[in-house]
Protein backbone atom coordinates (compact mmCIF):
# COMPACT_ATOMS: atom_id res chain seq x y z
CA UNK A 1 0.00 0.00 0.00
CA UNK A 2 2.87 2.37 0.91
CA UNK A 3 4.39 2.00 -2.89
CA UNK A 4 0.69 2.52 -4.41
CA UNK A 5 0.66 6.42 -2.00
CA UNK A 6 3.84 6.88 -2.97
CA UNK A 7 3.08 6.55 -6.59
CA UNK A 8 -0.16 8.95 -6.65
CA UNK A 9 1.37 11.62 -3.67
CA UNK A 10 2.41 13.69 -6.91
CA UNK A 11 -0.73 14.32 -8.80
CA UNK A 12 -2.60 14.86 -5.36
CA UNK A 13 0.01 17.25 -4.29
CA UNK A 14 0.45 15.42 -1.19
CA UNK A 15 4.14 16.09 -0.61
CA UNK A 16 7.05 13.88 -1.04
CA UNK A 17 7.79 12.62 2.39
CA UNK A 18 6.16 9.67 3.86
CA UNK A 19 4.90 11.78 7.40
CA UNK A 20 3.54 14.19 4.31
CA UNK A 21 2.24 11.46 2.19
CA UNK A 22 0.69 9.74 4.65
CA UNK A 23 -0.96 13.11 6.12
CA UNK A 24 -2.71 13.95 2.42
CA UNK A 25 -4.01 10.17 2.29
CA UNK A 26 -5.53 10.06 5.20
CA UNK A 27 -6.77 13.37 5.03
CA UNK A 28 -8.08 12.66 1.23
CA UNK A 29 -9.34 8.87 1.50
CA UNK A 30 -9.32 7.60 4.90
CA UNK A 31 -9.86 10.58 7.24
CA UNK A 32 -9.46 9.20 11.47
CA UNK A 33 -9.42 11.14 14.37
CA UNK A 34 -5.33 10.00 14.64
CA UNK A 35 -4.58 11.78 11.36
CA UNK A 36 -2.18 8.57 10.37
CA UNK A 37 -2.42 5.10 9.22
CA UNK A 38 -2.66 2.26 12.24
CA UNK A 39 0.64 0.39 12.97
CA UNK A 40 1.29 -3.23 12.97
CA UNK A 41 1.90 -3.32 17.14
CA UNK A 42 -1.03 -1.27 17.99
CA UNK A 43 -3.69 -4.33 16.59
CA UNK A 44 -0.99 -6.60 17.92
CA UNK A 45 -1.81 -4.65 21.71
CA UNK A 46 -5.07 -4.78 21.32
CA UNK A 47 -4.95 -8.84 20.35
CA UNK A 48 -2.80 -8.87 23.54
CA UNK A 49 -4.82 -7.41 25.85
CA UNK A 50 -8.14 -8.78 24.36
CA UNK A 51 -6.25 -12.41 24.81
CA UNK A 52 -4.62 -11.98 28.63
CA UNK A 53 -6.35 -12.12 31.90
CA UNK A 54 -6.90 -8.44 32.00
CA UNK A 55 -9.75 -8.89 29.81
CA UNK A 56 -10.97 -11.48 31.96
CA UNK A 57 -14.15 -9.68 32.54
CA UNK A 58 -14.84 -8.10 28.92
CA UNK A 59 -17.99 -9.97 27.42
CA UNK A 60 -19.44 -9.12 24.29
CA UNK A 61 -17.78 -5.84 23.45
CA UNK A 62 -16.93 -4.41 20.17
CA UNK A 63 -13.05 -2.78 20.10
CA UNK A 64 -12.78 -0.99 17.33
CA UNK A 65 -8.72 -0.77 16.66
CA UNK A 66 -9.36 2.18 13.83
CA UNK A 67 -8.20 5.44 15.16
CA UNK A 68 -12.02 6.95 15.01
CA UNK A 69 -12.52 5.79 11.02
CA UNK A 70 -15.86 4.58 12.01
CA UNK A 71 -17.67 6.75 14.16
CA UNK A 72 -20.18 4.78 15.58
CA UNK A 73 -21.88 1.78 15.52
CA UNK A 74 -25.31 1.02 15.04
C-alpha cells in the first residue's frame, strides 16, 4: 500500500515525504481522528490485551482498533 501512495502523492500534491504522504491520504481517503495510518503493534496490543487475563471480565464488546474511522456503531 505504501508504494501505491507513494506513486499517486504527486498528482494529489500530497508532498514527497512519507509523514507528508501519509498526512494527504488520510486526510483525502481515509480521514481518522489519529490523522495517520494504524501500525502493525497497535492491533498486535489490542490482540494482547483482548487475549490476557486483563480482559478477563470483557464480554461481548466491540473494540474498534481504527483510530475513530468509524464513528459509531449502530
Amino acid at each position: 500500500m505504501k508504494d501505491f501512495l507513494v506513486g499517486i502523492a504527486p498528482a494529489r500534491g500530497w508532498g514527497e515525504t512519507w509523514a507528508e504522504i501519509e498526512r494527504g491520504a488520510v486526510r483525502d481517503i481515509i480521514p481518522n481522528d489519529t490523522g495517520r495510518f494504524g501500525k502493525p503493534e497497535e492491533i498486535a496490543a489490542a490482540v494482547a490485551y483482548l487475549s490476557s487475563p486483563l480482559a478477563g471480565y470483557v464480554s461481548s464488546a466491540n473494540l474498534r482498533v481504527d483510530g475513530g474511522l468509524i464513528r459509531n456503531v449502530t
